[in-house]
N, C-alpha and C. Protein backbone atom coordinates (compact mmCIF):
# COMPACT_ATOMS: atom_id res chain seq x y z
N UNK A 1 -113.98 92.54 -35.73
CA UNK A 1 -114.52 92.21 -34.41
C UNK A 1 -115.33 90.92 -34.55
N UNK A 2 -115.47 90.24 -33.62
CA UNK A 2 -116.02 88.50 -33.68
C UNK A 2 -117.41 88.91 -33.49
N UNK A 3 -118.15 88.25 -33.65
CA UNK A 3 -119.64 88.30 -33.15
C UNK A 3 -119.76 87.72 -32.27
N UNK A 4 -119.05 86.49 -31.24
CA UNK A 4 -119.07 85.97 -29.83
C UNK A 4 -118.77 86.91 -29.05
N UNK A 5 -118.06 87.89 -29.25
CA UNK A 5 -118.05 89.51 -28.38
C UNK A 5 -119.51 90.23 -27.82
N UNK A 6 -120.21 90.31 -28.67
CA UNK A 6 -121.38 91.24 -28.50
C UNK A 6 -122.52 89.92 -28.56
N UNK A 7 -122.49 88.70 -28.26
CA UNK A 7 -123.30 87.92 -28.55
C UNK A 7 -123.89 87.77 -26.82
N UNK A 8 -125.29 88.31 -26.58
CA UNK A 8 -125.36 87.99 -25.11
C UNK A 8 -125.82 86.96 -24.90
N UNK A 9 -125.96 85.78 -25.41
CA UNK A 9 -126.95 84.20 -25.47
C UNK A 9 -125.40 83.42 -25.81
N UNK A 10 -124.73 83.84 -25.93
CA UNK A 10 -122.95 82.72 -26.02
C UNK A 10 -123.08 82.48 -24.32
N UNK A 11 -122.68 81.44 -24.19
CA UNK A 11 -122.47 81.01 -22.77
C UNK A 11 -120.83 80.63 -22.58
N UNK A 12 -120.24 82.00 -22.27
CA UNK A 12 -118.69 81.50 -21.83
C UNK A 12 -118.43 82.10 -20.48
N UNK A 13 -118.83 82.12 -19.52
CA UNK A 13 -118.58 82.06 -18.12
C UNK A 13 -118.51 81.16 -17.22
N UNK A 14 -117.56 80.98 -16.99
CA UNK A 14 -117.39 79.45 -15.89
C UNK A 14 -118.89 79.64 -14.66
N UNK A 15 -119.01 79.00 -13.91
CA UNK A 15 -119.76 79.27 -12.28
C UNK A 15 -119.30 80.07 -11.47
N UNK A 16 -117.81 80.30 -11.58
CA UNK A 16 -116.84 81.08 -10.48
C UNK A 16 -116.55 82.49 -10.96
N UNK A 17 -116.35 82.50 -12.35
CA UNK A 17 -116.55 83.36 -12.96
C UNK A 17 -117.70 84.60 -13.05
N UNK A 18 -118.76 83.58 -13.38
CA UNK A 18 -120.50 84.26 -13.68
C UNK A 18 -120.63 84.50 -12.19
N UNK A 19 -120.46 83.91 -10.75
CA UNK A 19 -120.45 84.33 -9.67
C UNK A 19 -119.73 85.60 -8.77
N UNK A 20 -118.40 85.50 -9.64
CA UNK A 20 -117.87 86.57 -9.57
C UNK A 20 -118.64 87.99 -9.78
N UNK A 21 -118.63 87.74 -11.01
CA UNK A 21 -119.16 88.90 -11.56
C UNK A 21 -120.45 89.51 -11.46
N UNK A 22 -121.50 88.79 -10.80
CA UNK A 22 -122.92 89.15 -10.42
C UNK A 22 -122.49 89.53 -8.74
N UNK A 23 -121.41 88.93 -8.04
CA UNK A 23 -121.10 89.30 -6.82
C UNK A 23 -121.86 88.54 -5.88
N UNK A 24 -121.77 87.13 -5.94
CA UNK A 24 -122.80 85.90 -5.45
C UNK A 24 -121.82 84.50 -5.19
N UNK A 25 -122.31 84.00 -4.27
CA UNK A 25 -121.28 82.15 -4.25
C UNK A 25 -121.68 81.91 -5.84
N UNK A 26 -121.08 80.31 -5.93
CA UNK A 26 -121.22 79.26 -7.23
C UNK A 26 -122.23 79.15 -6.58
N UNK A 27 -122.30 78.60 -5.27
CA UNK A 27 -123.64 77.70 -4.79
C UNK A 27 -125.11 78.52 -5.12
N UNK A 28 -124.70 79.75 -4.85
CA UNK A 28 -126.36 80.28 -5.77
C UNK A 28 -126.72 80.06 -7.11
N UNK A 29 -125.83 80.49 -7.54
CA UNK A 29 -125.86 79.96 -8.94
C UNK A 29 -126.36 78.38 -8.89
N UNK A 30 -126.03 77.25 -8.29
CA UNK A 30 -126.24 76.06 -8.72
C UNK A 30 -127.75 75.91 -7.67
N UNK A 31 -128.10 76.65 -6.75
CA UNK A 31 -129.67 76.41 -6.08
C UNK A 31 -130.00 77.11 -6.64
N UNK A 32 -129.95 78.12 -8.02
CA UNK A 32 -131.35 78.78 -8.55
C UNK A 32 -131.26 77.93 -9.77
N UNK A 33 -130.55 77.03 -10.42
CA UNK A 33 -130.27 75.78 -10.87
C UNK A 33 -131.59 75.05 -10.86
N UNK A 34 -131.40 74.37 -9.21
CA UNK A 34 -131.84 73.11 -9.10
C UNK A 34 -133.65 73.88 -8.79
N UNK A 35 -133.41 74.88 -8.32
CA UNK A 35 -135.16 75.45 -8.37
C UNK A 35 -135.63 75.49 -9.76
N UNK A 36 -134.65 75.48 -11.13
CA UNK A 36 -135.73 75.50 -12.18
C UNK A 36 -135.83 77.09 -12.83
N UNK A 37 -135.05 78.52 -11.98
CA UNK A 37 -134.69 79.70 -11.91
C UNK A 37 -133.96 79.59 -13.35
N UNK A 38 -133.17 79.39 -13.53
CA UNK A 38 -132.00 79.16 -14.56
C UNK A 38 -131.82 78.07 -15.23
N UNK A 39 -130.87 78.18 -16.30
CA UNK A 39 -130.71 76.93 -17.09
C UNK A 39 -129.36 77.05 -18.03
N UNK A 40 -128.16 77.08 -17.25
CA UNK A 40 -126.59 77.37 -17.58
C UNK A 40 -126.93 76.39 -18.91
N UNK A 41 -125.78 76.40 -19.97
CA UNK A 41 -125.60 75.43 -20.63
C UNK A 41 -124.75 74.80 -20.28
N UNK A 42 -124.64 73.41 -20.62
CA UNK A 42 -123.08 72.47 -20.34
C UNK A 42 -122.38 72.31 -21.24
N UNK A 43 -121.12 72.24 -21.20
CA UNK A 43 -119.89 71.66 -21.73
C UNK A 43 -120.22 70.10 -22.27
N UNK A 44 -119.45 69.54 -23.14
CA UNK A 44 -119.61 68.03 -23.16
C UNK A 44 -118.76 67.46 -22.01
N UNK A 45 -117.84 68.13 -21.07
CA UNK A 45 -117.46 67.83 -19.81
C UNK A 45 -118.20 67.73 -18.41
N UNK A 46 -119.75 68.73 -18.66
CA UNK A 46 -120.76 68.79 -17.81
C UNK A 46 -120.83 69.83 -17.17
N UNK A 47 -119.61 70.56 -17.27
CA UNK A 47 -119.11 72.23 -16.39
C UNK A 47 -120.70 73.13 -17.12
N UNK A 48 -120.76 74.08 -16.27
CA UNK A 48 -122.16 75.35 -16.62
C UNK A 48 -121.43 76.23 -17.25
N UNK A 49 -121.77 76.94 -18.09
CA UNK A 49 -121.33 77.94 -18.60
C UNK A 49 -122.76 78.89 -18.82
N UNK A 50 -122.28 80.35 -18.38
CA UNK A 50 -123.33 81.10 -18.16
C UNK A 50 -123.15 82.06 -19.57
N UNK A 51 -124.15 82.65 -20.17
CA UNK A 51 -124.05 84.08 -21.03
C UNK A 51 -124.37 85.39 -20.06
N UNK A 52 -124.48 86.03 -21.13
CA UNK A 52 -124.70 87.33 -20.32
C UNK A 52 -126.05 87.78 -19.76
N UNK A 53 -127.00 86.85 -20.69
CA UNK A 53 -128.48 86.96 -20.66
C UNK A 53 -128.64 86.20 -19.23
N UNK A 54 -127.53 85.02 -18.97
CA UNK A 54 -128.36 84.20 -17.83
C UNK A 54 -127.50 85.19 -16.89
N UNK A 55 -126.58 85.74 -16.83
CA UNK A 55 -126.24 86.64 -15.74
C UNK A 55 -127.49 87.95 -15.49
N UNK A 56 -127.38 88.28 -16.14
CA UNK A 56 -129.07 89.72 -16.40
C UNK A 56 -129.78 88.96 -15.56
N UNK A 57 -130.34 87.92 -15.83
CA UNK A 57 -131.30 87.00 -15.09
C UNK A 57 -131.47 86.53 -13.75
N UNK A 58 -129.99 86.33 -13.56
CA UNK A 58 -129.67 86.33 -11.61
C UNK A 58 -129.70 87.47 -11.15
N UNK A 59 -129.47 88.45 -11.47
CA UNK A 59 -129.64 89.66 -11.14
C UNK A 59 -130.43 90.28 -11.18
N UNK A 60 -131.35 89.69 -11.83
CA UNK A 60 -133.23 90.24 -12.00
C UNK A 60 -133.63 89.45 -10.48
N UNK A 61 -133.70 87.89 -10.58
CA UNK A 61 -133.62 87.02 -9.39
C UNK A 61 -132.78 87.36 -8.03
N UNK A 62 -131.93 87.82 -8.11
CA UNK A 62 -131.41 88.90 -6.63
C UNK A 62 -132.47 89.82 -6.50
N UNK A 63 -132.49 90.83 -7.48
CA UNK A 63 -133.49 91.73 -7.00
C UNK A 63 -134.96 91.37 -6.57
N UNK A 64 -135.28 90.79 -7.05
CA UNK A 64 -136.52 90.28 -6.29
C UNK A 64 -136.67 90.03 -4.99
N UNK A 65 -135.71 88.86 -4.59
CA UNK A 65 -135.19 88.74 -3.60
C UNK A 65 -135.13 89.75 -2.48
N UNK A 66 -134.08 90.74 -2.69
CA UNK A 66 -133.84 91.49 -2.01
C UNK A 66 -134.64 92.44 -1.97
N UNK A 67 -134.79 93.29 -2.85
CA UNK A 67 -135.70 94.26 -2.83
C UNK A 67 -137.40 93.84 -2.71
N UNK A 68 -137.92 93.08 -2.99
CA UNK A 68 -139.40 92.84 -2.62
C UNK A 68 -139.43 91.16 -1.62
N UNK A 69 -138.37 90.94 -1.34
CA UNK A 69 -138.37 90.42 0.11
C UNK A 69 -138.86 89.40 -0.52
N UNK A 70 -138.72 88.66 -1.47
CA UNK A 70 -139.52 87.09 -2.06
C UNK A 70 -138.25 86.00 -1.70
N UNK A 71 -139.02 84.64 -1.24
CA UNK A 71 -138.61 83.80 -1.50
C UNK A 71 -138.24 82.97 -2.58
N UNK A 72 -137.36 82.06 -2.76
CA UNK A 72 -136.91 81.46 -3.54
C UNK A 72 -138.47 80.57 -4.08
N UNK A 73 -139.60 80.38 -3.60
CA UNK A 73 -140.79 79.53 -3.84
C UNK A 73 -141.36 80.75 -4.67
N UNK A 74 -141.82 82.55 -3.92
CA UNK A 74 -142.52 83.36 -4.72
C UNK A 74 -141.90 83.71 -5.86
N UNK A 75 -140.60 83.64 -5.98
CA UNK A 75 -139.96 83.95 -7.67
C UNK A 75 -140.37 82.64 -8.93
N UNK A 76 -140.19 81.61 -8.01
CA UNK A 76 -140.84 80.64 -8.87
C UNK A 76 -142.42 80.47 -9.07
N UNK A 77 -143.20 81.39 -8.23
CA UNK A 77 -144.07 81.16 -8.37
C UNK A 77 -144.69 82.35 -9.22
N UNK A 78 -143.45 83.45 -9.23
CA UNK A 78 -144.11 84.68 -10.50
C UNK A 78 -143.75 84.18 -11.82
N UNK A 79 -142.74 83.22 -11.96
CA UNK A 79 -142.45 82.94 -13.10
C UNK A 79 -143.09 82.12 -13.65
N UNK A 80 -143.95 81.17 -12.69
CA UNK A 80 -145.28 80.57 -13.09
C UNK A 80 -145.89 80.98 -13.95
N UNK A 81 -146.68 82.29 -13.14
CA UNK A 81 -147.74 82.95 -13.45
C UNK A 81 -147.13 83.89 -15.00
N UNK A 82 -146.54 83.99 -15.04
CA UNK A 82 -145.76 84.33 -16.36
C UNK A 82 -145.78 83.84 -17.28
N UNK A 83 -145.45 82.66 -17.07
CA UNK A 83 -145.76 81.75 -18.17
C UNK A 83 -146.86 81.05 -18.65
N UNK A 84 -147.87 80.91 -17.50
CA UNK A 84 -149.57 80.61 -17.96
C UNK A 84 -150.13 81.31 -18.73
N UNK A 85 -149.80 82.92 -18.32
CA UNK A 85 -150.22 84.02 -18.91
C UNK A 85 -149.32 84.52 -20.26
N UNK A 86 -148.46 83.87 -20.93
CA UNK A 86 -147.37 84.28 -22.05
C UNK A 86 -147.24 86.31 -21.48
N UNK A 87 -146.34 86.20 -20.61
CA UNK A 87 -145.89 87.42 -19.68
C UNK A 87 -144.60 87.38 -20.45
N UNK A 88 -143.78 88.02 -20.76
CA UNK A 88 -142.58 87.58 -20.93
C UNK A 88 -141.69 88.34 -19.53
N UNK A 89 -140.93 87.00 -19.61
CA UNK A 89 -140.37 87.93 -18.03
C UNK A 89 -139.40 88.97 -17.60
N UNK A 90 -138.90 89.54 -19.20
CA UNK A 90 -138.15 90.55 -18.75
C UNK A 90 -139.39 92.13 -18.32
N UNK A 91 -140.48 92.00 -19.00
CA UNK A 91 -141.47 92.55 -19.18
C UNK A 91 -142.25 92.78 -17.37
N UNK A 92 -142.04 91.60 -17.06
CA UNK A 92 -142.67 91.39 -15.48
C UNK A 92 -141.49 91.97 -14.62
N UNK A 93 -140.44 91.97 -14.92
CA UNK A 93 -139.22 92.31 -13.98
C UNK A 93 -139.23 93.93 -13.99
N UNK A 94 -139.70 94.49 -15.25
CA UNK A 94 -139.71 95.82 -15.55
C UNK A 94 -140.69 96.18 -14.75
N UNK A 95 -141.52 95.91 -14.77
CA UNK A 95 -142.89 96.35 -13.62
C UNK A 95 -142.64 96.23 -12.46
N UNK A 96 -141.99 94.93 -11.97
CA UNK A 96 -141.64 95.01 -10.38
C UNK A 96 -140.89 95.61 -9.66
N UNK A 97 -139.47 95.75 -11.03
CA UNK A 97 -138.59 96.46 -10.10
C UNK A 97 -137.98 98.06 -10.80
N UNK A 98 -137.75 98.77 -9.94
CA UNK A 98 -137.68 99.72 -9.94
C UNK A 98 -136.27 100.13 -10.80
């Protein structure tokens, strides 16, 4: 068995792909992008390629969203406060969401 199989920090998901599969446009994917939310890796072609960790992550970022009714400014602004405070944010996501 390969170790890029079980590797959740490999980034091999296209945008259409990783969108697919979280059940979201590309275009979210590329505005939680440009908010600073995420950070796809690139190709030396420039294409995003997502792992599994940055998928977990939009889907932490949906839930917020949806379930505690935050804007795209208050997610960035818990992840702030997260990081002033060395929070780690899977740690903060566990507390918020259910």
């Amino acid at each position: 068995m390969h170790r890029w199989l079980h590797d959740s920090e490999k980034p091999v998901y296209t945008i259409h792909v990783a969108a697919e599969l979280i059940g979201c446009h590309p275009r979210t994917l590329r505005i939680y992008e440009e908010e600073g939310l995420i950070n796809p890796k690139r190709t030396p072609k420039n294409y995003r390629l997502y792992s599994q960790n940055d998928l977990a992550l939009v889907r932490k970022i949906a839930n917020l969203i949806d379930e505690m009714n935050l804007t795209l400014s208050g997610v960035k602004a818990l992840f702030t406060v997260a990081e002033s405070f060395n929070i780690e944010i899977d740690k903060m996501f566990d507390e918020l969401l259910p």
